[in-house]
PDB file of N, CA and C in Angstrom:
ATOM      1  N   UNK A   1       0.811  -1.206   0.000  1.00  0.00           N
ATOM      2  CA  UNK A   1       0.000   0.000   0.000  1.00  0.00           C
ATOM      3  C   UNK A   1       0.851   1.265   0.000  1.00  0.00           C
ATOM      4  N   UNK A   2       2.122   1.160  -0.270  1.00  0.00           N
ATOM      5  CA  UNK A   2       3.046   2.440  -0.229  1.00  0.00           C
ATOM      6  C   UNK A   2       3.534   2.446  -0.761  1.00  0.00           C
ATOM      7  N   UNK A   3       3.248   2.039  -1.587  1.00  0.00           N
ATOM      8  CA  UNK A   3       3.798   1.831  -3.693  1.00  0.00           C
ATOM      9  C   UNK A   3       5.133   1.290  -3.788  1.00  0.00           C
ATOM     10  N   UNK A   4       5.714   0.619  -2.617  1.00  0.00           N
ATOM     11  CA  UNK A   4       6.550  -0.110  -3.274  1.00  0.00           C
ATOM     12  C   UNK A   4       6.644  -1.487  -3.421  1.00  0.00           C
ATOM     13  N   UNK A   5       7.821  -2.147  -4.487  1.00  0.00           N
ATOM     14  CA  UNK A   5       7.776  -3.295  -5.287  1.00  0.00           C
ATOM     15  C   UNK A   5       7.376  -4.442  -3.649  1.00  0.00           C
ATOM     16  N   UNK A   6       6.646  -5.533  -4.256  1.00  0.00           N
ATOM     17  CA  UNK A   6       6.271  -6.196  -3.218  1.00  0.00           C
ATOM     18  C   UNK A   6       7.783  -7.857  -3.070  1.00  0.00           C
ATOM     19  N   UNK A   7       8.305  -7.979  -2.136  1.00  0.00           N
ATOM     20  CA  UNK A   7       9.646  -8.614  -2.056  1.00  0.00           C
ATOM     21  C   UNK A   7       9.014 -10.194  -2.738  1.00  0.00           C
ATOM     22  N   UNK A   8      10.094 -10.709  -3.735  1.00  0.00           N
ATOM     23  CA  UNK A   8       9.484 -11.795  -4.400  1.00  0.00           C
ATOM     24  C   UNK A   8       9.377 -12.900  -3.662  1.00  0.00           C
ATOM     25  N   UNK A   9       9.702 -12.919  -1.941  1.00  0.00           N
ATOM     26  CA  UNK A   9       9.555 -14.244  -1.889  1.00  0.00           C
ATOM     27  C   UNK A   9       8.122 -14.506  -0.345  1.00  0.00           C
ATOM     28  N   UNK A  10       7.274 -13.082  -0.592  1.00  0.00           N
ATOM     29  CA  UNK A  10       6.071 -13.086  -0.324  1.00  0.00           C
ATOM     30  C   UNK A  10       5.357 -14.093  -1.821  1.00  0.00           C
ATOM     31  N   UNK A  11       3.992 -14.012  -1.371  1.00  0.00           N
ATOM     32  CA  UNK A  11       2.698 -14.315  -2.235  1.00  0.00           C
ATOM     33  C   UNK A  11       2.233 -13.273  -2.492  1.00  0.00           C
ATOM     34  N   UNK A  12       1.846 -13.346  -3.885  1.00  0.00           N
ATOM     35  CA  UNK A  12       1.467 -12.455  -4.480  1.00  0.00           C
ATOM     36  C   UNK A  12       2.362 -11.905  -5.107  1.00  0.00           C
ATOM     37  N   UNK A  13       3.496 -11.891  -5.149  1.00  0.00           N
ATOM     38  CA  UNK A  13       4.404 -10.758  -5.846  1.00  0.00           C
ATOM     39  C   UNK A  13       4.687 -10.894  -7.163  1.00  0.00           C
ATOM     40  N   UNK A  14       4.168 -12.218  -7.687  1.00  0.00           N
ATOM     41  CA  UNK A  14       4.030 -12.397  -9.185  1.00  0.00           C
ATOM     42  C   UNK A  14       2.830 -12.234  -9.721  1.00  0.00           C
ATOM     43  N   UNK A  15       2.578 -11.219 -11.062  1.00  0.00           N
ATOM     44  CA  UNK A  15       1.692 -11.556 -11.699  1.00  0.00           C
ATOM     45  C   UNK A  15       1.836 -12.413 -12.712  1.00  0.00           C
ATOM     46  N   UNK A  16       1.178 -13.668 -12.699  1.00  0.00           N
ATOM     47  CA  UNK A  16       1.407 -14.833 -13.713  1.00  0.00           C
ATOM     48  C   UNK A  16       0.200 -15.171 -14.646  1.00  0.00           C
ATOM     49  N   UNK A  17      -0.735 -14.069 -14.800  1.00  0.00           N
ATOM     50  CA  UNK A  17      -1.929 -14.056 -16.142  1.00  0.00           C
ATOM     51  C   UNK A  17      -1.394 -13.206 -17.368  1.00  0.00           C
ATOM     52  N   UNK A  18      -1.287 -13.129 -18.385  1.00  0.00           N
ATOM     53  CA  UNK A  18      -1.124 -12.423 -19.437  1.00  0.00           C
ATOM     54  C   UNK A  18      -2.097 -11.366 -19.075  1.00  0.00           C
ATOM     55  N   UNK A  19      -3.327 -11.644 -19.024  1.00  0.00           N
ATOM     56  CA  UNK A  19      -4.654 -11.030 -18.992  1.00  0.00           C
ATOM     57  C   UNK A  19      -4.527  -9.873 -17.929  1.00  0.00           C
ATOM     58  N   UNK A  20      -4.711 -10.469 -16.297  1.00  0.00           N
ATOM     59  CA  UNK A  20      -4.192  -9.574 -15.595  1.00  0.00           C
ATOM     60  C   UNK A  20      -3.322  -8.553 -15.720  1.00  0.00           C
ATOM     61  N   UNK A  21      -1.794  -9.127 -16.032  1.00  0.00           N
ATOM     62  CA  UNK A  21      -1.211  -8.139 -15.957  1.00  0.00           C
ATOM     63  C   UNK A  21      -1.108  -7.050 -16.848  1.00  0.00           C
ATOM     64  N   UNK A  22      -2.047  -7.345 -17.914  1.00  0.00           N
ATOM     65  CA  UNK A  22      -2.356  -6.500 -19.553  1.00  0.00           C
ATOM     66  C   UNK A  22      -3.093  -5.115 -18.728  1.00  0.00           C
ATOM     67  N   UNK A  23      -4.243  -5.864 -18.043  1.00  0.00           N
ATOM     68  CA  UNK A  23      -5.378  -4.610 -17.046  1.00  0.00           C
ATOM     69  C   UNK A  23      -4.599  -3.962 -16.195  1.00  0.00           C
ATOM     70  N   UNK A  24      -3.458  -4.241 -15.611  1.00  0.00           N
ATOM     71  CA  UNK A  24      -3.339  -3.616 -14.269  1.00  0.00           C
ATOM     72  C   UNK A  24      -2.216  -2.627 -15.294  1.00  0.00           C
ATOM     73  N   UNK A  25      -1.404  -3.418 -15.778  1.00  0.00           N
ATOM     74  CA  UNK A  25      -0.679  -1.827 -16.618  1.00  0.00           C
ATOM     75  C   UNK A  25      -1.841  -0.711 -17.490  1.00  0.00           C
ATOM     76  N   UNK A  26      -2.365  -1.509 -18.148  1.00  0.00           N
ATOM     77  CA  UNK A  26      -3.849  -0.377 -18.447  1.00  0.00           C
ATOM     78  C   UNK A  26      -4.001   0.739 -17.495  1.00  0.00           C
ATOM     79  N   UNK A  27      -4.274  -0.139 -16.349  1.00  0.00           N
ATOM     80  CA  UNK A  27      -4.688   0.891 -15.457  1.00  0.00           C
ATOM     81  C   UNK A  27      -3.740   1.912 -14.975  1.00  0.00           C
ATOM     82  N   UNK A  28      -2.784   1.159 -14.934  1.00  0.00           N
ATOM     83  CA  UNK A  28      -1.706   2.532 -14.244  1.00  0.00           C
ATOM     84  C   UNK A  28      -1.183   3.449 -15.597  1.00  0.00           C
ATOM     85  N   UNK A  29      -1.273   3.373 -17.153  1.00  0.00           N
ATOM     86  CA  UNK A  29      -1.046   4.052 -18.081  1.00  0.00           C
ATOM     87  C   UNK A  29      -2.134   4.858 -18.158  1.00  0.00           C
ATOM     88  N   UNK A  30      -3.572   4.679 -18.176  1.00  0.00           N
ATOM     89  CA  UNK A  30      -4.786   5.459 -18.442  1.00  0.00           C
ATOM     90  C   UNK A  30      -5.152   5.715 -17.017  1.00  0.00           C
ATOM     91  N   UNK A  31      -4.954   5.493 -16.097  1.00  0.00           N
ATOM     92  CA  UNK A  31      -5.984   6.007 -14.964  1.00  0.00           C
ATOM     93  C   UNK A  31      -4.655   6.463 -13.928  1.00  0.00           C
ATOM     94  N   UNK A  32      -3.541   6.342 -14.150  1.00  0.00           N
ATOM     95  CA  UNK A  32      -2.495   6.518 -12.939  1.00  0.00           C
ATOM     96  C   UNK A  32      -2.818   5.985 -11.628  1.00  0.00           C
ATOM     97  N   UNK A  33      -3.215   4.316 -11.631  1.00  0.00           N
ATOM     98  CA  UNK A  33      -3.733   3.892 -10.329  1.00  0.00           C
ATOM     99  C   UNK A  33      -3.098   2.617 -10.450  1.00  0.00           C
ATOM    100  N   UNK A  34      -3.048   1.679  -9.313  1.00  0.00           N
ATOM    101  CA  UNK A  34      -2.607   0.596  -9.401  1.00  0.00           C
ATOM    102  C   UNK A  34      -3.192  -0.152  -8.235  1.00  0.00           C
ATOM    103  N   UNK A  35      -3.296  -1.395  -8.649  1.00  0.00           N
ATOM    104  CA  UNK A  35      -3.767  -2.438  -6.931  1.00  0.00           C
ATOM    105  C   UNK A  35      -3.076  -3.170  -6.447  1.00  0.00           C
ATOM    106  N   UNK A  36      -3.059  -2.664  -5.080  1.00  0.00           N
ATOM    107  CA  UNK A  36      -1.520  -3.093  -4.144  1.00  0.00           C
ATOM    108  C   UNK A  36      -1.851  -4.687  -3.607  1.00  0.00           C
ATOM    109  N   UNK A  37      -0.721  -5.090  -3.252  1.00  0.00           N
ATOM    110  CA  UNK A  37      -0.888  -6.614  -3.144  1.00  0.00           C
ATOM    111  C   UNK A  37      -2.280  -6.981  -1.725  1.00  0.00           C
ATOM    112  N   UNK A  38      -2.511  -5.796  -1.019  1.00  0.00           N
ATOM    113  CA  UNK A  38      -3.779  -6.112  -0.332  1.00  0.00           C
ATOM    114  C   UNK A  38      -5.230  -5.644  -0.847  1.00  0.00           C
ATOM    115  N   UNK A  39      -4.992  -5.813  -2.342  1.00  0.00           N
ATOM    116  CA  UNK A  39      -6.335  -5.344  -2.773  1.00  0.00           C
ATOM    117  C   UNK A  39      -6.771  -3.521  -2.776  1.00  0.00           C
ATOM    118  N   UNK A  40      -5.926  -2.848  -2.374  1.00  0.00           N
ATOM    119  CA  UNK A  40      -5.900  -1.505  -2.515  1.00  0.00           C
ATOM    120  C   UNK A  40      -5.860  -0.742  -3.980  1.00  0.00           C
ATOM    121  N   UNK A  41      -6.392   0.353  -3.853  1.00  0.00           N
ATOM    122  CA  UNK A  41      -5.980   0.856  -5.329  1.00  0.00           C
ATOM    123  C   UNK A  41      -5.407   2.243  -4.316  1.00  0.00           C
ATOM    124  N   UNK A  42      -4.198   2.486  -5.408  1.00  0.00           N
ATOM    125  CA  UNK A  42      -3.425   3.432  -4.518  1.00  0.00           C
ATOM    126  C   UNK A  42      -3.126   4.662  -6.325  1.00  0.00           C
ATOM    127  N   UNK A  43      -2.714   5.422  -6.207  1.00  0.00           N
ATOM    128  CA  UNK A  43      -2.465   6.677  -6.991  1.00  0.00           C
ATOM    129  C   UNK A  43      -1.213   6.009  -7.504  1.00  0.00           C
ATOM    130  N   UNK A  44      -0.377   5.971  -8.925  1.00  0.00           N
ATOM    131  CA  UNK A  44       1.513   5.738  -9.266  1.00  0.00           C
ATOM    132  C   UNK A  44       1.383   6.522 -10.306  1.00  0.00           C
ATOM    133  N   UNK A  45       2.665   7.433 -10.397  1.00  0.00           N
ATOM    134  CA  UNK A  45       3.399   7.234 -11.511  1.00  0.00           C
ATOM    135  C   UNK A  45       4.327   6.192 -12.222  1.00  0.00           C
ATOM    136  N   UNK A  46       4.268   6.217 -13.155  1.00  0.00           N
ATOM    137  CA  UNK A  46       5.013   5.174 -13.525  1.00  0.00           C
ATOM    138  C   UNK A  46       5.462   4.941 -15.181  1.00  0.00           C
ATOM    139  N   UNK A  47       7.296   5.041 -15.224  1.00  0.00           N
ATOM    140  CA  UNK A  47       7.615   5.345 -16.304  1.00  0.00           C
ATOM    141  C   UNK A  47       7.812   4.314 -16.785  1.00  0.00           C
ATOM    142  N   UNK A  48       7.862   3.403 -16.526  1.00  0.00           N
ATOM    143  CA  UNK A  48       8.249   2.371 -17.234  1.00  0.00           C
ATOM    144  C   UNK A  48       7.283   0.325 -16.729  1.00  0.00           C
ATOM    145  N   UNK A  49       7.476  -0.603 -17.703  1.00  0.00           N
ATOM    146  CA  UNK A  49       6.775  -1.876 -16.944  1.00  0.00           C
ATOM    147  C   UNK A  49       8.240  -3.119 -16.869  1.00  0.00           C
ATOM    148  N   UNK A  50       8.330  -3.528 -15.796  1.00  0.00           N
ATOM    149  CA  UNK A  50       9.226  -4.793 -15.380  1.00  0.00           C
ATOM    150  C   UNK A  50       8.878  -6.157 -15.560  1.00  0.00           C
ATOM    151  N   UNK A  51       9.381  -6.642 -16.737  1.00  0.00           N
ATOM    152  CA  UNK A  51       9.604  -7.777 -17.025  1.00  0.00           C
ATOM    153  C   UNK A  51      10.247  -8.902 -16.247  1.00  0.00           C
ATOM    154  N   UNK A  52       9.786  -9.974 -15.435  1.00  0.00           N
ATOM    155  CA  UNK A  52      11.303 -10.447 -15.080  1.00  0.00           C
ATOM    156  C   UNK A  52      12.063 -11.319 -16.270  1.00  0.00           C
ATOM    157  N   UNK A  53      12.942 -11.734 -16.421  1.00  0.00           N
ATOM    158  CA  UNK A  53      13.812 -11.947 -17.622  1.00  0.00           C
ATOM    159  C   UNK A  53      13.887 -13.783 -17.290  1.00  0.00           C
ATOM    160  N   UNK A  54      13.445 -14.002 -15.703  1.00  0.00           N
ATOM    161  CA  UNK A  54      13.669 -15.826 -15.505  1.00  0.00           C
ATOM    162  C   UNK A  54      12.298 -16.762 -15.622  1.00  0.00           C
ATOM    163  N   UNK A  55      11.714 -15.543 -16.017  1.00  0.00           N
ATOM    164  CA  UNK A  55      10.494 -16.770 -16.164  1.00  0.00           C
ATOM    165  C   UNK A  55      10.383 -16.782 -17.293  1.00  0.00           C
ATOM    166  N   UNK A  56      10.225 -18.581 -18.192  1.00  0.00           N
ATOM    167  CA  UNK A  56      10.813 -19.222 -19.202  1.00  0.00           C
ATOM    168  C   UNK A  56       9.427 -18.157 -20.219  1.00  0.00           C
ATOM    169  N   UNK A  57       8.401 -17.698 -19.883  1.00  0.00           N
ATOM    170  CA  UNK A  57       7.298 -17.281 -20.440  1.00  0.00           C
ATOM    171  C   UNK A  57       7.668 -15.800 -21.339  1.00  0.00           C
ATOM    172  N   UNK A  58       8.823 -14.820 -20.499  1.00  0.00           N
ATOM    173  CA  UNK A  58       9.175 -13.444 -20.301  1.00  0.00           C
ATOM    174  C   UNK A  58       8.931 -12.918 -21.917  1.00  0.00           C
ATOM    175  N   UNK A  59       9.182 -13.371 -22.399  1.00  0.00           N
ATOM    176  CA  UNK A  59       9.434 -12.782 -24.575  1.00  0.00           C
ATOM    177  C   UNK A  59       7.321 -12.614 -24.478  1.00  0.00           C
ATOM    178  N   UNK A  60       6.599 -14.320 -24.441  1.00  0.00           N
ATOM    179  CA  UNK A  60       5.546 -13.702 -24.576  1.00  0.00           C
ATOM    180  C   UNK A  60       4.251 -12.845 -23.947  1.00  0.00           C
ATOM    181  N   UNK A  61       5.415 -13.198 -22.347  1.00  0.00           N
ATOM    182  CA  UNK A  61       4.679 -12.296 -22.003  1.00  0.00           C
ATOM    183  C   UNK A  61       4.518 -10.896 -21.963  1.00  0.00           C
ATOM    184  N   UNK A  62       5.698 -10.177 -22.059  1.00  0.00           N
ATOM    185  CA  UNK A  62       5.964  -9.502 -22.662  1.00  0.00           C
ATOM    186  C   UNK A  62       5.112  -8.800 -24.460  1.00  0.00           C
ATOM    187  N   UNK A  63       5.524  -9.319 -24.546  1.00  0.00           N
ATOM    188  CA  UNK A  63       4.961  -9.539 -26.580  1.00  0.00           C
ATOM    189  C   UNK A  63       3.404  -8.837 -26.255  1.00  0.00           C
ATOM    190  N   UNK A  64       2.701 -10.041 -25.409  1.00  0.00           N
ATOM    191  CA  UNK A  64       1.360 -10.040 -25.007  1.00  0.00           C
ATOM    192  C   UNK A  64       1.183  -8.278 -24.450  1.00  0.00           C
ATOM    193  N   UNK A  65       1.226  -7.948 -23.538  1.00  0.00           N
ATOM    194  CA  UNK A  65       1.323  -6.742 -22.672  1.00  0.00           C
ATOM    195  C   UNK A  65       1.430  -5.470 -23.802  1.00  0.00           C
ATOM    196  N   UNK A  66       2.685  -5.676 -24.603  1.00  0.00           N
ATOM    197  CA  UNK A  66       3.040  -4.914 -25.666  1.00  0.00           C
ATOM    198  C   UNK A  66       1.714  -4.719 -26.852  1.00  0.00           C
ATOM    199  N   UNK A  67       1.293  -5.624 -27.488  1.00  0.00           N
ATOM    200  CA  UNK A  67       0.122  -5.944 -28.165  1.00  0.00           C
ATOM    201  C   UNK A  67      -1.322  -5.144 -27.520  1.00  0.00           C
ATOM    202  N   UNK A  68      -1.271  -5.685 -26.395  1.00  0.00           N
ATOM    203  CA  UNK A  68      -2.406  -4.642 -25.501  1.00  0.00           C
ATOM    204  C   UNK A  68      -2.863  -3.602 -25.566  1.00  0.00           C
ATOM    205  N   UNK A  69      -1.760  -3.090 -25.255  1.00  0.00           N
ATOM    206  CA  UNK A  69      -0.834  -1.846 -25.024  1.00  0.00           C
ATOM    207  C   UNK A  69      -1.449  -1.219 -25.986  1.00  0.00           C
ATOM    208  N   UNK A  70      -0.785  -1.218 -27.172  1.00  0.00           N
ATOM    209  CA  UNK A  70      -1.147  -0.777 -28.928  1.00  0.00           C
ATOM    210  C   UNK A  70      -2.295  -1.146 -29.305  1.00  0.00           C
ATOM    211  N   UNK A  71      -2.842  -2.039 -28.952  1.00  0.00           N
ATOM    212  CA  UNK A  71      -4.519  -1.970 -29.313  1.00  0.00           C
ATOM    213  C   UNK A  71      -5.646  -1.272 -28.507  1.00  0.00           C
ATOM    214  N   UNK A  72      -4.982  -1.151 -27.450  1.00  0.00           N
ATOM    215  CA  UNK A  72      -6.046   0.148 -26.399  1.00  0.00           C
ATOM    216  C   UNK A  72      -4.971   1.829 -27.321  1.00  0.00           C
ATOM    217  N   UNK A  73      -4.241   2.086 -28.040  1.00  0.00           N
ATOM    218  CA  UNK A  73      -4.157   3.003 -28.298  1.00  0.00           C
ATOM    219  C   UNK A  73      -3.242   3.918 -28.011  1.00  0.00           C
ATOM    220  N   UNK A  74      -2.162   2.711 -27.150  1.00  0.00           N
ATOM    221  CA  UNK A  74      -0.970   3.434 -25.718  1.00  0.00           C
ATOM    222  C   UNK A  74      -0.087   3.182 -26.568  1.00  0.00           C
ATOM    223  N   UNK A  75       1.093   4.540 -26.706  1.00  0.00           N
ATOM    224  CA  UNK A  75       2.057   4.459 -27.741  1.00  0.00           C
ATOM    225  C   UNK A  75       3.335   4.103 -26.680  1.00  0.00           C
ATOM    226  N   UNK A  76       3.991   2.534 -27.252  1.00  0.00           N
ATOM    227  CA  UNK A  76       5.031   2.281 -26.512  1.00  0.00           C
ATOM    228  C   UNK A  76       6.411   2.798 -27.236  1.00  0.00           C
ATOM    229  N   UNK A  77       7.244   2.954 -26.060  1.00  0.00           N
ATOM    230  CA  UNK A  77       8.196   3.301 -26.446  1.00  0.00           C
ATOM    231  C   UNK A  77       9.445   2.380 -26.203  1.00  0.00           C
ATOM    232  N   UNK A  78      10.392   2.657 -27.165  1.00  0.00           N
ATOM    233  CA  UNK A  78      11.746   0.920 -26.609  1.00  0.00           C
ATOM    234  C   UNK A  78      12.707   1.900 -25.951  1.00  0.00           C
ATOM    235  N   UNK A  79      13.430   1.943 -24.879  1.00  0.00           N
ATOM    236  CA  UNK A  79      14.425   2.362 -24.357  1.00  0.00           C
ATOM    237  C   UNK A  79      15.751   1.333 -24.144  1.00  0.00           C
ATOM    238  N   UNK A  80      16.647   1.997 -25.338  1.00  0.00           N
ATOM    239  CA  UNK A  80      17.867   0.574 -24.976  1.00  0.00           C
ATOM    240  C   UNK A  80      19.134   1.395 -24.262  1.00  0.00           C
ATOM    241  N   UNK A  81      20.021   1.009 -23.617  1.00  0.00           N
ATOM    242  CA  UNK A  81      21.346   1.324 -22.941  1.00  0.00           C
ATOM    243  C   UNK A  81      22.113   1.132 -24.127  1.00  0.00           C
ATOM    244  N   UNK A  82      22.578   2.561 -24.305  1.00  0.00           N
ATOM    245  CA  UNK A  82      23.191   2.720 -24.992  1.00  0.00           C
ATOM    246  C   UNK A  82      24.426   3.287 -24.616  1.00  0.00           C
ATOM    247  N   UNK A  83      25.860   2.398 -24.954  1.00  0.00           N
ATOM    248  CA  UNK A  83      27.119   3.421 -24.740  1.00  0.00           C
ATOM    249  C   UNK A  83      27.693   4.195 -25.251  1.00  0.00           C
TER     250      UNK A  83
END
């Protein structure tokens, strides 16, 4: 409930639906809100979405989210590290 990341080796700290996690970034891109791991909806900014990179799923889930994204109308942007 104090907007920060919830520690991964609670419950809950994964979202593991495509679906879900498509809505809840929705929500925090169009409404600047988000729902905290006790069911709260709390106010975020938020510049960017976190992938984790070890779950064997990450490309489509990813992919998925991205697709969403662009079909509700939300213009994504790629940010790479660049040296």
């Amino acid at each position: 409930d104090e907007g920060t990341l919830v520690p991964r080796t609670e419950p809950g700290a994964f979202i593991k639906d495509p679906q879900d996690a498509l809505e809840r970034v929705l929500m925090m891109v169009t409404e600047g809100k988000v729902v905290t791991n006790t069911g709260n909806t709390i106010d975020i900014v938020a510049d960017s979405v976190c992938v984790h990179g070890d779950n064997p799923e990450a490309i489509a889930f990813t992919n998925y989210i991205r697709d969403g994204l662009t079909k509700a109308g939300v213009t994504v942007a790629n940010f790479q590290n660049r040296k």
